[in-house]
C-alpha atoms as a PDB file:
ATOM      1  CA  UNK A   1     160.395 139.175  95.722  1.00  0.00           C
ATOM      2  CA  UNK A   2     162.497 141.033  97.881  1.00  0.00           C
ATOM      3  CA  UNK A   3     165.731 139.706  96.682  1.00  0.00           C
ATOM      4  CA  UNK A   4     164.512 140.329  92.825  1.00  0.00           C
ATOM      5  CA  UNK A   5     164.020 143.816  93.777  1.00  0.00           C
ATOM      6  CA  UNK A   6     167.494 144.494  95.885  1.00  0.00           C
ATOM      7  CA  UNK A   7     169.203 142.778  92.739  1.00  0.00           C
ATOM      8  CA  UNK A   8     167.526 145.592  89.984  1.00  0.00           C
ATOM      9  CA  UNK A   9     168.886 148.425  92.152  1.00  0.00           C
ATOM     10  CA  UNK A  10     172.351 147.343  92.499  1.00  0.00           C
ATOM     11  CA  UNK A  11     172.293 146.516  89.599  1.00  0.00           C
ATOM     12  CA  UNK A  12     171.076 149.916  88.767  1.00  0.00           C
ATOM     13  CA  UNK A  13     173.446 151.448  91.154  1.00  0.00           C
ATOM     14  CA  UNK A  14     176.579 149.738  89.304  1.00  0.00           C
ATOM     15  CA  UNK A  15     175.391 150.929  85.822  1.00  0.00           C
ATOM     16  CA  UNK A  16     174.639 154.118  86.817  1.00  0.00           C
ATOM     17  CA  UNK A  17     178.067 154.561  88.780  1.00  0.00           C
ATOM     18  CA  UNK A  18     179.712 153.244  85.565  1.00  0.00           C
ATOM     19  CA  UNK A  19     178.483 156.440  83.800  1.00  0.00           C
ATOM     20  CA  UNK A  20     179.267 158.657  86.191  1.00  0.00           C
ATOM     21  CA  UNK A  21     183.028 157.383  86.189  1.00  0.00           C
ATOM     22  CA  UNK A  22     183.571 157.933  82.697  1.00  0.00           C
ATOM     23  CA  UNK A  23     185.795 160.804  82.549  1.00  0.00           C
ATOM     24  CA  UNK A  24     185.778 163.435  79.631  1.00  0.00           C
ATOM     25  CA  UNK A  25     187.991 162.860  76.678  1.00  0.00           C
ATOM     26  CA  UNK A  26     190.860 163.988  76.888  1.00  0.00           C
ATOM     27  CA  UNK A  27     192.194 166.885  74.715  1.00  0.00           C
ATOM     28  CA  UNK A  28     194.836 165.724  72.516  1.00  0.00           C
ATOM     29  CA  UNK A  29     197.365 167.097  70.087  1.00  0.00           C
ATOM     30  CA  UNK A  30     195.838 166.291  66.470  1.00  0.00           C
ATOM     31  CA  UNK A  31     194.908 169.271  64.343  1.00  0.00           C
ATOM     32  CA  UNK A  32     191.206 170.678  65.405  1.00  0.00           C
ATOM     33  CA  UNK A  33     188.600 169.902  62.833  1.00  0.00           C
ATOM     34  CA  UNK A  34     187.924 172.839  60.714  1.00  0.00           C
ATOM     35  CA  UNK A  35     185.645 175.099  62.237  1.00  0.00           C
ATOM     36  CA  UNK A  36     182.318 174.998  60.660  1.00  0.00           C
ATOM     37  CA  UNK A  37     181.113 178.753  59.165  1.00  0.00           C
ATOM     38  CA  UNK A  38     178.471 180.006  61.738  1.00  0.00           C
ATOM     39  CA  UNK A  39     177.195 182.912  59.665  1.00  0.00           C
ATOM     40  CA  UNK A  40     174.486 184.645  60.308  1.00  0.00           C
ATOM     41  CA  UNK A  41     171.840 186.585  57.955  1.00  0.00           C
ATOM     42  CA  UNK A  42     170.331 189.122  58.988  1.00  0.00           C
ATOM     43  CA  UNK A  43     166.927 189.542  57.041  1.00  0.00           C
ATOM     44  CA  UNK A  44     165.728 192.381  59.289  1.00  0.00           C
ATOM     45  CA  UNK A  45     163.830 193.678  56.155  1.00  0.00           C
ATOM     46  CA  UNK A  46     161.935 190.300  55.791  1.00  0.00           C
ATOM     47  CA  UNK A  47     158.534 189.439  57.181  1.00  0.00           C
ATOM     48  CA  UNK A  48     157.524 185.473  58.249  1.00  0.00           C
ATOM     49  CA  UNK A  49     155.143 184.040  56.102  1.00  0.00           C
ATOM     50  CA  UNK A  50     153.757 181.794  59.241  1.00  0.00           C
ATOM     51  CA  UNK A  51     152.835 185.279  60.910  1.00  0.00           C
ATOM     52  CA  UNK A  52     151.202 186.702  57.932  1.00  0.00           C
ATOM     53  CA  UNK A  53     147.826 184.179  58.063  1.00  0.00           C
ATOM     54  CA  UNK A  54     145.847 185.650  60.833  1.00  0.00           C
ATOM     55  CA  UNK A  55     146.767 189.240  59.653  1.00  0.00           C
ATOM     56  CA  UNK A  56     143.930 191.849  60.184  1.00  0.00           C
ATOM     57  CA  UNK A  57     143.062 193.695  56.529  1.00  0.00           C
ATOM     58  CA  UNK A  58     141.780 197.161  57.263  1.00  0.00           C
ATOM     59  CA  UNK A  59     139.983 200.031  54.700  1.00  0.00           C
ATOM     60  CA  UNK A  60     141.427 203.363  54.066  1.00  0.00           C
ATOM     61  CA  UNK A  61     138.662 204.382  56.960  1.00  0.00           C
ATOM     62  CA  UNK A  62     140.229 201.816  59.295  1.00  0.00           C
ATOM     63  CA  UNK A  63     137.518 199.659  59.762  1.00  0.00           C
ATOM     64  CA  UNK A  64     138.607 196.221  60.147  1.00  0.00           C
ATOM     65  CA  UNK A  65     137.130 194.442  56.781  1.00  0.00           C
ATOM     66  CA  UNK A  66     138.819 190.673  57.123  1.00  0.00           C
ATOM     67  CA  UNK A  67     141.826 189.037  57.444  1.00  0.00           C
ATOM     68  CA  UNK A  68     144.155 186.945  55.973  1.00  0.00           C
ATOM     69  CA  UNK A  69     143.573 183.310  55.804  1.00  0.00           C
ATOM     70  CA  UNK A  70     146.072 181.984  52.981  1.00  0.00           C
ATOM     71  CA  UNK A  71     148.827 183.326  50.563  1.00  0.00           C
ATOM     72  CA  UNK A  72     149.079 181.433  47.233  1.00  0.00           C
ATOM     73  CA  UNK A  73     152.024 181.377  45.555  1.00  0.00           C
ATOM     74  CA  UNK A  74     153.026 180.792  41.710  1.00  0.00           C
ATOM     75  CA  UNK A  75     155.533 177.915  41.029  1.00  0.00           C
ATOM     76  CA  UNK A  76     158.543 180.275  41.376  1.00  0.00           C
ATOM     77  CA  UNK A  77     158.064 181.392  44.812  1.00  0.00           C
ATOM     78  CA  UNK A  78     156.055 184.989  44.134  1.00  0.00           C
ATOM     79  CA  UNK A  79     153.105 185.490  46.187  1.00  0.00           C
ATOM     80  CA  UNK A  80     150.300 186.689  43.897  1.00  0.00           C
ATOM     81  CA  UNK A  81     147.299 185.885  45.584  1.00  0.00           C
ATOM     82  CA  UNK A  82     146.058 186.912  49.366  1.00  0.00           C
ATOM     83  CA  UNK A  83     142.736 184.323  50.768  1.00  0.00           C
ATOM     84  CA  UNK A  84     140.947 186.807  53.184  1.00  0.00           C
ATOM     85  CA  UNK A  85     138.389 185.521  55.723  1.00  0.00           C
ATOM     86  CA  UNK A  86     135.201 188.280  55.390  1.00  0.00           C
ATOM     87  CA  UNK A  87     132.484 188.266  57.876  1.00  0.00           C
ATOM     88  CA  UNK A  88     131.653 185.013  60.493  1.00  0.00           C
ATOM     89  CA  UNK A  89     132.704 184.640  63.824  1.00  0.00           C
ATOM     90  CA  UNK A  90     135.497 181.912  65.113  1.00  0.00           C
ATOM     91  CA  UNK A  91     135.810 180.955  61.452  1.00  0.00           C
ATOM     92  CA  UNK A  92     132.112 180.448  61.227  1.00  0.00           C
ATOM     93  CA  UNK A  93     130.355 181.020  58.400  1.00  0.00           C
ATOM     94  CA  UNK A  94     133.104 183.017  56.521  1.00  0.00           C
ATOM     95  CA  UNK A  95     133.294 184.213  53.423  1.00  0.00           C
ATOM     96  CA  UNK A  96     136.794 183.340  51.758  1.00  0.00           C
ATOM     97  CA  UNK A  97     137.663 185.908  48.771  1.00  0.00           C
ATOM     98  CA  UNK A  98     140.877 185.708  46.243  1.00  0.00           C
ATOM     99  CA  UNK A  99     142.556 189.771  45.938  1.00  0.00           C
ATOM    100  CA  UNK A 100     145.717 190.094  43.969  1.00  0.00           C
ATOM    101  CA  UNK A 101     148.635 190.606  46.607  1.00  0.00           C
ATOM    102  CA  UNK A 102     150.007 193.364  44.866  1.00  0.00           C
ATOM    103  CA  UNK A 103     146.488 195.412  45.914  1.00  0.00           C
ATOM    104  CA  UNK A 104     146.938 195.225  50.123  1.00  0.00           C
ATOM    105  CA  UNK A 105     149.182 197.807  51.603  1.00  0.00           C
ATOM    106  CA  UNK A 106     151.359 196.443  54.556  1.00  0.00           C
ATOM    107  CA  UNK A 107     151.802 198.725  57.263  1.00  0.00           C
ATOM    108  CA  UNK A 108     153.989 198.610  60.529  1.00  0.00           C
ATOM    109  CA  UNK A 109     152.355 200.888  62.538  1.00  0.00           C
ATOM    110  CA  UNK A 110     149.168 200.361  64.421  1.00  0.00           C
ATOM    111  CA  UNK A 111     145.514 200.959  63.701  1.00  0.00           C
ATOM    112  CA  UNK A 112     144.401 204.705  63.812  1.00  0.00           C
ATOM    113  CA  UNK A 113     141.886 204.410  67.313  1.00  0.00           C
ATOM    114  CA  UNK A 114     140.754 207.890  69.141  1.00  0.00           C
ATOM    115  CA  UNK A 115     137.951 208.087  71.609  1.00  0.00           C
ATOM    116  CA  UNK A 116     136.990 206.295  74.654  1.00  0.00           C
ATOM    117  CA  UNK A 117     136.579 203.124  76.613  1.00  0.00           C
ATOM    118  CA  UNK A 118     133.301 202.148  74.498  1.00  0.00           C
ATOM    119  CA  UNK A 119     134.939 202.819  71.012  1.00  0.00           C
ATOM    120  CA  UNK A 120     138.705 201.192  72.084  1.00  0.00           C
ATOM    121  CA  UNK A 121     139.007 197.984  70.392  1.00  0.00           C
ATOM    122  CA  UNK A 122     139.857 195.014  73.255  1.00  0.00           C
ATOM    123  CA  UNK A 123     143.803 195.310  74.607  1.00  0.00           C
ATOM    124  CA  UNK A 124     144.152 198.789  73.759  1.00  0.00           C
ATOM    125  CA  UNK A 125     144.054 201.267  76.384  1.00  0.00           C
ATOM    126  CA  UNK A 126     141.183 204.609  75.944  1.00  0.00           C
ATOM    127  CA  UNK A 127     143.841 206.765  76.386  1.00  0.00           C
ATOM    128  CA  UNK A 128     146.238 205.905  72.959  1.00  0.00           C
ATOM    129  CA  UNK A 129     145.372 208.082  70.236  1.00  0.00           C
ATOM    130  CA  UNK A 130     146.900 207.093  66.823  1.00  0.00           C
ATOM    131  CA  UNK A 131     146.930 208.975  63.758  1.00  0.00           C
ATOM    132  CA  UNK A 132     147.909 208.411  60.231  1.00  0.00           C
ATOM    133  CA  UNK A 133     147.823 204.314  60.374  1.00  0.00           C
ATOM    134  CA  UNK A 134     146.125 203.806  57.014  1.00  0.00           C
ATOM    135  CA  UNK A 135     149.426 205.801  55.533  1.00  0.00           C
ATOM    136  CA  UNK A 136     152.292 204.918  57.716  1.00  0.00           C
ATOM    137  CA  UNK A 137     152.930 207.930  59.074  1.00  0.00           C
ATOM    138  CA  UNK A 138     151.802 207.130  62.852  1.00  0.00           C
ATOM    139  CA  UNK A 139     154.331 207.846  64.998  1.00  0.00           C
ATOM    140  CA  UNK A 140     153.221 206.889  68.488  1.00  0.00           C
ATOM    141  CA  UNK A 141     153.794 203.887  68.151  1.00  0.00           C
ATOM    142  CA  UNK A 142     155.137 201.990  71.559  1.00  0.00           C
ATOM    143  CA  UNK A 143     156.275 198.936  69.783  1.00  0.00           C
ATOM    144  CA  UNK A 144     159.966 198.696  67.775  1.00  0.00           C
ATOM    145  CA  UNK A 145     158.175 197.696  64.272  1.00  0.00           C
ATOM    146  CA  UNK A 146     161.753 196.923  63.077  1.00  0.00           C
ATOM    147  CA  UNK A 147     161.876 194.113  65.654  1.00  0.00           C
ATOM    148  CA  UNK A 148     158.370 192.262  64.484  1.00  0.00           C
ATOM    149  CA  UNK A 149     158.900 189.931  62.135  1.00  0.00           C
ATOM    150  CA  UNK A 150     155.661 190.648  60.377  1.00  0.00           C
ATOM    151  CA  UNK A 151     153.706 193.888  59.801  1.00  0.00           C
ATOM    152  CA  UNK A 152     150.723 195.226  61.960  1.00  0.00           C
ATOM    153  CA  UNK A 153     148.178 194.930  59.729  1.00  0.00           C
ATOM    154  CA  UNK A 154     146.956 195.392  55.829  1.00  0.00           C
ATOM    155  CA  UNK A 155     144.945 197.691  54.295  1.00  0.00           C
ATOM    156  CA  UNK A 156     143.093 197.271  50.758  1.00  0.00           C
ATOM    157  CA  UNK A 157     140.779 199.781  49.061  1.00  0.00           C
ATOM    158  CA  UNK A 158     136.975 197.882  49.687  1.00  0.00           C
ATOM    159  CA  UNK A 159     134.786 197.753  52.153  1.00  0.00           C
ATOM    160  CA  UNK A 160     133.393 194.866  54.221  1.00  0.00           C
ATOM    161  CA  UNK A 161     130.335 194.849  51.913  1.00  0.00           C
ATOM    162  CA  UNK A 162     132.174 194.812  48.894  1.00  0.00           C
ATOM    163  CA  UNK A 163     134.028 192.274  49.773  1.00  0.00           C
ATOM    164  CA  UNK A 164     131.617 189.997  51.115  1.00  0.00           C
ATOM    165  CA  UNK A 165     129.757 190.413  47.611  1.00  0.00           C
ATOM    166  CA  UNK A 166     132.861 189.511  45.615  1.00  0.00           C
ATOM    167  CA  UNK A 167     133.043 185.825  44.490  1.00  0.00           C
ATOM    168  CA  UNK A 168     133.492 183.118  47.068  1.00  0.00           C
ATOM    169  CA  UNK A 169     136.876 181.148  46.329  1.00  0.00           C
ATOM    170  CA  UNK A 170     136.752 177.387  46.702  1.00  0.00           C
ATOM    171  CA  UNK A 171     140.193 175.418  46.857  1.00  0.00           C
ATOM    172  CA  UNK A 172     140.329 172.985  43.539  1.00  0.00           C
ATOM    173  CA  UNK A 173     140.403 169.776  44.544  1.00  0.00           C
END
């Protein structure tokens, strides 16, 4: 047993010192291969479609109302319809509703929140005091919006209770 197990590690040893000893290639004189194109584009105006699902939809009176839970495209690539999630907790017992895309208003800036410690919403501190979320015009912002990939949040003209009583939509099967 002993000898089986001295023989696997030199023999390791000898492959493994075999790969160390290779030396690099050396350079030589033939024309370079042409240099791929390494372009970059720069679609700073562009927002990620993975980061939209998840996004909180808000009412003109900021009140969170939903969020988004699917895009659905047409065949040529335009997004015409927004899934939002209304109502239920951890995904339970939601209410999935179809709104044209066209209808929610993406904005960069954060929520409107003023007030204190009891009426802050979880991760923000009492002491920031936004104005003018709903129509873009919030300027205390903290957070380079430019550098997100995806906007803050949405807001469409209907209340949680509207929504809630629009149709349910089912995915066709």
């Amino acid at each position: 047993m002993m000898k089986s197990i001295v023989a696997g590690l030199a023999g390791t040893a000898l492959l493994a010192t075999a790969a160390f000893a290779q030396a690099p290639p050396a350079a030589t004189d033939k024309a370079a291969p042409a240099a791929t194109a390494t372009t970059t584009t720069s679609a700073s105006d562009q927002w990620r479609a993975s980061k939209m699902s998840g996004l909180k939809i808000y009412n003109e009176a900021n009140e969170n109302i939903g969020s988004v839970n699917d895009l659905l495209m047409d065949k040529s690539g335009n997004i015409k319809i927004a899934v939002i999630g209304v109502g239920g907790f951890l995904g339970m017992g939601e209410h999935l509703v179809a709104v044209p895309f066209e209808k929610l208003k993406f904005v960069n800036e954060p929520v409107a929140y003023s007030g204190t410690a009891a009426t802050s919403p979880p991760g923000r501190p009492a002491s920031t005091t936004t104005t003018g979320a709903a129509t873009g015009t919030d300027k205390t912002a903290t957070t380079s919006s430019a550098s997100k990939w995806y906007p803050d949040h949405a807001v469409f003209s209907a209340s949680k209770d509207e929504l809630k009583n629009m149709p349910e939509f089912k995915y066709s099967e």
